[in-house]
Protein backbone atom coordinates (compact mmCIF):
# COMPACT_ATOMS: atom_id res chain seq x y z
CA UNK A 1 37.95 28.04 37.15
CA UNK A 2 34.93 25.59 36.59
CA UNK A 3 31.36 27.15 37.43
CA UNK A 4 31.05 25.45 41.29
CA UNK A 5 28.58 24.37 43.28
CA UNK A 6 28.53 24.99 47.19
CA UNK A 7 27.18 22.63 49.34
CA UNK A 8 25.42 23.55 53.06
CA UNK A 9 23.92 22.18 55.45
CA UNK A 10 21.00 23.82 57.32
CA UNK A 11 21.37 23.19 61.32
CA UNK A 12 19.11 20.06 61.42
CA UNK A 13 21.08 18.34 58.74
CA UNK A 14 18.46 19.15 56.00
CA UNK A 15 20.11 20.50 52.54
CA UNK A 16 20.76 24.06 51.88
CA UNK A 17 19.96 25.47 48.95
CA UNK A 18 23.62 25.48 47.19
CA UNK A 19 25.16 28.51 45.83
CA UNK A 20 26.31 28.47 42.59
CA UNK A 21 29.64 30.83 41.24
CA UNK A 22 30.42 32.26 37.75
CA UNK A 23 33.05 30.34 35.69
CA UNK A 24 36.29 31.78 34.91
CA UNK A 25 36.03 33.66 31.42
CA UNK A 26 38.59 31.45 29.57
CA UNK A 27 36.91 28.03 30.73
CA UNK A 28 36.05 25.61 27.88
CA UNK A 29 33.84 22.35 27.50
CA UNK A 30 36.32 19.78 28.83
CA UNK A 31 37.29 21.91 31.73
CA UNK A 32 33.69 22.40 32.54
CA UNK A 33 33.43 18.05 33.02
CA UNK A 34 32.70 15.49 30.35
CA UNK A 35 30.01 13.18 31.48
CA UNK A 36 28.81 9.81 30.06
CA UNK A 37 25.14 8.17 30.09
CA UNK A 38 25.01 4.47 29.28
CA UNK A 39 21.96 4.61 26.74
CA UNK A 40 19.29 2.00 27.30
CA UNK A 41 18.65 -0.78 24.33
CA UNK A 42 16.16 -0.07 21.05
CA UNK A 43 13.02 1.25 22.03
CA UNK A 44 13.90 1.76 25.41
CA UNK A 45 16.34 4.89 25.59
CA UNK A 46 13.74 7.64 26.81
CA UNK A 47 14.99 6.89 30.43
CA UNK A 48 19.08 7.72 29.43
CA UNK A 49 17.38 10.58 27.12
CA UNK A 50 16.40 12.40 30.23
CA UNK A 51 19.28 11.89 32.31
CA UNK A 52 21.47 13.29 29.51
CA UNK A 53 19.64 15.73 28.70
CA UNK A 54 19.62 16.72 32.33
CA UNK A 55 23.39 16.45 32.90
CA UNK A 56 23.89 18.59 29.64
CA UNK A 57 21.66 21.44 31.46
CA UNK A 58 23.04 21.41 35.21
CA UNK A 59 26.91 22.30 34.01
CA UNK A 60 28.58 19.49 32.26
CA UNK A 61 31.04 20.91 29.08
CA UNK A 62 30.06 17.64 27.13
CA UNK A 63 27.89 14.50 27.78
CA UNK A 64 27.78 11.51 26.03
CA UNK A 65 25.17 8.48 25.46
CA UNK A 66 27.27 5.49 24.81
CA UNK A 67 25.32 2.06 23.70
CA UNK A 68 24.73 -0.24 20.64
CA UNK A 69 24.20 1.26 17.08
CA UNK A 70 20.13 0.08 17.30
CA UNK A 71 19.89 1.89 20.64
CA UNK A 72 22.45 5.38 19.19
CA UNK A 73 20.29 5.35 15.70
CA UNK A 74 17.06 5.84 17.98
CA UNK A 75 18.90 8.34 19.84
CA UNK A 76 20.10 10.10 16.96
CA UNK A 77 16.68 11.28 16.09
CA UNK A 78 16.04 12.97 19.34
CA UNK A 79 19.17 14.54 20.22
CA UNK A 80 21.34 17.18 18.85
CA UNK A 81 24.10 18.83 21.66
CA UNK A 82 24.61 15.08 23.27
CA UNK A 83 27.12 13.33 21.78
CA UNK A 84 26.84 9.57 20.43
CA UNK A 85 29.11 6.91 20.56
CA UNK A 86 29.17 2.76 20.51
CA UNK A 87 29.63 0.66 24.01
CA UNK A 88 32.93 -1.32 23.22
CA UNK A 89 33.38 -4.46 25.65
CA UNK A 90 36.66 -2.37 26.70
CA UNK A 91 35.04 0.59 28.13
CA UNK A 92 37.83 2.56 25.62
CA UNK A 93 34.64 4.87 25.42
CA UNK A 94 35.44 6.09 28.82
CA UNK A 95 38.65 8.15 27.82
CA UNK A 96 40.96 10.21 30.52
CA UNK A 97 38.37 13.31 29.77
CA UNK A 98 35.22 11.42 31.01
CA UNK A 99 34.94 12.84 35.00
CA UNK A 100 31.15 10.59 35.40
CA UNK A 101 29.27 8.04 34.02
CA UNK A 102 25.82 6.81 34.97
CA UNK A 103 24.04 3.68 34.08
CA UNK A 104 20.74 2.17 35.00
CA UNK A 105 17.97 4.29 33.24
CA UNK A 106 16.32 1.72 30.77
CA UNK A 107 19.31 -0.16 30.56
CA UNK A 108 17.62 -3.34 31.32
CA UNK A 109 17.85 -6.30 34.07
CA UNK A 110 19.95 -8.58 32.17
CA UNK A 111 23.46 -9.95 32.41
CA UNK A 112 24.47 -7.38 29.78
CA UNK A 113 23.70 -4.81 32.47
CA UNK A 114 25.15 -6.54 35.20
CA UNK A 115 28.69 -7.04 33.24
CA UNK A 116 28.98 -3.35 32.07
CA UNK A 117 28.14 -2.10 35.59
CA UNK A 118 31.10 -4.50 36.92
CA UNK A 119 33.09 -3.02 33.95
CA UNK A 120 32.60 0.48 34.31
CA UNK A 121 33.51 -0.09 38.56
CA UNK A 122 36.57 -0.73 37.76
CA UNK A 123 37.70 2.33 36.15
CA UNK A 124 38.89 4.91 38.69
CA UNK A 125 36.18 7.48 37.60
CA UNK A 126 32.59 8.29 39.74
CA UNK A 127 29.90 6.02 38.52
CA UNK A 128 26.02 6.74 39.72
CA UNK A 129 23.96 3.58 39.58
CA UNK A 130 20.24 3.95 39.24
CA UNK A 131 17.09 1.57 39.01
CA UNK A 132 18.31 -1.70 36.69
CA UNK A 133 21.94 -0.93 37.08
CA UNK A 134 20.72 -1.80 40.94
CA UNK A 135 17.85 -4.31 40.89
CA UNK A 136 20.35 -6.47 38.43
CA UNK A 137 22.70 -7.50 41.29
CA UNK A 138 19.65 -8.07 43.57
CA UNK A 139 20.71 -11.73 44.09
CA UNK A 140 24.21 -11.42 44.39
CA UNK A 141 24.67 -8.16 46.21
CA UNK A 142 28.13 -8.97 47.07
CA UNK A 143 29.45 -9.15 43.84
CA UNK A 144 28.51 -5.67 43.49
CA UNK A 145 29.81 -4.10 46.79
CA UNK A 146 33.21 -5.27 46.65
CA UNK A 147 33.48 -3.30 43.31
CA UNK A 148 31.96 -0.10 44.63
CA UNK A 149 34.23 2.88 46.17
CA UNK A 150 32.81 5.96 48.21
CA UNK A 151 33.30 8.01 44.81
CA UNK A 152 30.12 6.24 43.28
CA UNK A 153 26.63 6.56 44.15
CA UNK A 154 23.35 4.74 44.21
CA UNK A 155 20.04 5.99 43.70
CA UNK A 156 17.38 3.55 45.14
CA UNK A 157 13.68 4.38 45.52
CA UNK A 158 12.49 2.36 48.52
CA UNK A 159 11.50 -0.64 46.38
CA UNK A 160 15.11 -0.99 44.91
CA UNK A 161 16.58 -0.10 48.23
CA UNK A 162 14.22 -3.21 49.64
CA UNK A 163 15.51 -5.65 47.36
CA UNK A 164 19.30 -4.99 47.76
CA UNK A 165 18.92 -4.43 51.25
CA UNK A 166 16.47 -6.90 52.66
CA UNK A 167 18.09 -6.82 56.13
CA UNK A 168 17.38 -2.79 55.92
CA UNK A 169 14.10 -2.68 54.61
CA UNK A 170 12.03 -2.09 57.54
CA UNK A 171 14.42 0.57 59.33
CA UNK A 172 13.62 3.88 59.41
CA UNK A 173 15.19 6.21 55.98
CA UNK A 174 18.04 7.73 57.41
CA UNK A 175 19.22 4.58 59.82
CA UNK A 176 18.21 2.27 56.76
CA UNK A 177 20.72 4.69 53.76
CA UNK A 178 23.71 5.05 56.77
CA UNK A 179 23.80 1.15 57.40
CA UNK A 180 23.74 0.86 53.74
CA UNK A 181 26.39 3.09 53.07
CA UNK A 182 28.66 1.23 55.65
CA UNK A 183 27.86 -1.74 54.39
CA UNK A 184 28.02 -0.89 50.09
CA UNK A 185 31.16 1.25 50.44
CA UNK A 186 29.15 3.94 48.57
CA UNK A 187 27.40 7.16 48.74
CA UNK A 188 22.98 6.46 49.00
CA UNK A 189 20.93 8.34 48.18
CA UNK A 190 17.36 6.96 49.05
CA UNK A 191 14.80 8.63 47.42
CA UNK A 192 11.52 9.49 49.05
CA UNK A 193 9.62 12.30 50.35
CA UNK A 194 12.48 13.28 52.53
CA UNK A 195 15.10 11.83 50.30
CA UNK A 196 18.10 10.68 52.51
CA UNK A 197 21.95 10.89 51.26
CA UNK A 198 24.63 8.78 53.23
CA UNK A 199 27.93 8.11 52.23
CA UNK A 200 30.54 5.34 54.37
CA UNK A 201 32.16 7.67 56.42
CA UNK A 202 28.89 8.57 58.57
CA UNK A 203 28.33 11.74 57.39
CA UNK A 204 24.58 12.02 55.97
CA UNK A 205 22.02 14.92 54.78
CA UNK A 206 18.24 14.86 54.57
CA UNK A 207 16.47 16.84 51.35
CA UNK A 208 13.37 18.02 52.64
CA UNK A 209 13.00 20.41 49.89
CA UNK A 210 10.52 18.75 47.41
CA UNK A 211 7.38 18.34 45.71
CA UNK A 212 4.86 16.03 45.07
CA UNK A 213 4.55 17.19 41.70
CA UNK A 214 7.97 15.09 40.72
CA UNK A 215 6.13 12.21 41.06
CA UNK A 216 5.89 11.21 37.81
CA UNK A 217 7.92 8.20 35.64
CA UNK A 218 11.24 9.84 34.41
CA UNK A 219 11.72 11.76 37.32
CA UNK A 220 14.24 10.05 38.75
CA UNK A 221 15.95 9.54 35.56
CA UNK A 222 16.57 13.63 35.61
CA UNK A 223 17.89 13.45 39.48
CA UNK A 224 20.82 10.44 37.88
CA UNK A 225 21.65 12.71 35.43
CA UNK A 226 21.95 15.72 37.55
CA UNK A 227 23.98 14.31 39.72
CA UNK A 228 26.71 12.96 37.18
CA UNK A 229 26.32 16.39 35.33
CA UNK A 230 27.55 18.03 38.78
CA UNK A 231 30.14 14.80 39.31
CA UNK A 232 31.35 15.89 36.26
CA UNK A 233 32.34 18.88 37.32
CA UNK A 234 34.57 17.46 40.21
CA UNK A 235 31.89 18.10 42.61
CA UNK A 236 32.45 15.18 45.52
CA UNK A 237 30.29 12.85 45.32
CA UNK A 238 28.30 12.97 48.82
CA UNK A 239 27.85 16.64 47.87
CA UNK A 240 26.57 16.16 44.15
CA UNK A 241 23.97 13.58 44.94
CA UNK A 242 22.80 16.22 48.04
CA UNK A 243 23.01 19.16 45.46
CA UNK A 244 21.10 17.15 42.98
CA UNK A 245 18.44 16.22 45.60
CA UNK A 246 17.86 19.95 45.98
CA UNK A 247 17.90 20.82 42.28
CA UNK A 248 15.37 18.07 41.77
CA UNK A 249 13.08 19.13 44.18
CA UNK A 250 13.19 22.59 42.88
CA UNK A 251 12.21 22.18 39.77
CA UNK A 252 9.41 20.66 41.39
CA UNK A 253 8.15 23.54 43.40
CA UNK A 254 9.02 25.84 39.53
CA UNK A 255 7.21 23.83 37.76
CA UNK A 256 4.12 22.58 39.60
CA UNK A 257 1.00 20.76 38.02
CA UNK A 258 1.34 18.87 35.06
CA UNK A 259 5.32 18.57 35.26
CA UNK A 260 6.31 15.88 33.14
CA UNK A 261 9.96 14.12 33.35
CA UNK A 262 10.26 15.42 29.12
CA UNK A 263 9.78 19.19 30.69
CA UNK A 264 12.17 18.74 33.47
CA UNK A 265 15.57 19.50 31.77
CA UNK A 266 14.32 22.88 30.66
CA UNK A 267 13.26 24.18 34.45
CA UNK A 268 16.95 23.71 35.05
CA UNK A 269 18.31 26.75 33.72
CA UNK A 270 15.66 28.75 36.08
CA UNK A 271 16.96 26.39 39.05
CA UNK A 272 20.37 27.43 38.44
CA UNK A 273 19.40 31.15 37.86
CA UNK A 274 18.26 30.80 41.37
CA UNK A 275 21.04 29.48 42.76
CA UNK A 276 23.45 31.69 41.29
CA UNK A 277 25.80 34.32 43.38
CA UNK A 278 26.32 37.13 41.91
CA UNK A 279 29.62 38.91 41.20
């Protein structure tokens, strides 16, 4: 059995703190999910850094950065645990062991971007799509939503959600992520103070547990890769992103001032601790 996560609601739809359970004794590192981060070009892969780093610490058995040898030589000097391995055009990085993948962290607004997003869509695995992953198909939002399922998720902050959603962007947060969720075919999550989840069915949460202390640039690079380390672990996906929301917002409150994004991924063994239920 794979360490799990529990989700739970409080009565006013606001996320629970989740309970976590003890993995079986005999589990190993592809039962406990393998995870992938698409790594951001040369000189810009701090931004997949973080989110691996933070998928690595919330559960997943093995995560991988996948991008071009510039980009993986830059990574190769900061990381030691997180696997490396070259984008091929095929996606034949994604093997039948890979359970997540998340791109958008530093990954650039380019047509590069836009063609691996398409690519990775159509591959029957969970993909989270954060910041340029998003703002990439802001002119042709179609394209993207006729390759999205409810399995993957998209993290907008409200400028993002603005420019993919223009017809939304004056409706209040939780009306604003629900008609987007209808109308993407995918699970939102719409960051903010109160950070909204929605996925296409209806169903949607509100994380009011959070601090103002995660404002600060990387942050929401460690709530992508949170959620596709807890993806990874065959977590749904309308749970994960709400579990992630609360993780995030914990480490928060742990940490308080002077949190930086590099600091997060180590409050997230206490967060866990936290969470856990004993035996």
């Amino acid at each position: 059995m794979r360490m799990t996560f529990k989700f739970q609601l409080a009565d006013d739809n606001g996320v629970a703190q989740p309970v976590l359970t003890m993995p079986a004794k005999d589990i190993h590192k592809y039962s406990r999910g393998h995870a992938v981060i698409v790594s951001g070009p040369r000189l810009k892969t701090g931004a997949s850094r973080l989110a691996a780093r933070a998928a690595l610490a919330v559960g997943a058995g093995l995560v991988t950065l996948i991008g071009n040898r510039a980009a993986l030589e830059e990574q190769a000097a900061h990381v030691t645990a997180i696997m490396l391995k070259e984008f091929d055009p095929e996606c034949d990085s994604l093997d039948d062991r890979v359970r997540a993948v998340a791109i958008g962290p530093g990954a650039g607004v380019t047509p590069g971007t836009q063609k691996q997003v398409l690519k990775m869509l159509q591959g029957n695995i969970p993909v989270i799509l954060d910041a340029d992953a998003i703002t990439v198909f802001c002119e042709n939002s179609q394209l993207l939503f006729k390759h999205l399922s409810s399995n993957d998720v998209m993290t907008p902050h409200v400028g993002e959600f603005g420019r993919l959603f223009p017809e939304l962007a004056m409706e209040e947060p939780v009306a604003a992520a629900c008609a987007a969720a209808r109308l993407a075919g995918c699970v939102i999550l719409l960051k903010g103070p109160d950070t909204v989840i929605a996925a296409p069915s209806g169903r949607c949460a509100v994380n009011r547990h959070s601090s103002s202390w995660l404002a600060t640039a990387g942050s929401g690079d460690v709530l992508t890769g949170l959620i596709c380390g807890i993806l990874a672990q065959g977590v749904d996906s309308f749970a994960a992103a709400a579990i992630g929301a609360w993780l995030h917002g914990d480490i928060g409150f742990r940490a308080g001032p002077g949190l930086i994004a590099d600091a997060m991924p180590d409050y997230i063994p206490l967060v866990l601790r936290g969470c856990l239920q004993e035996d």
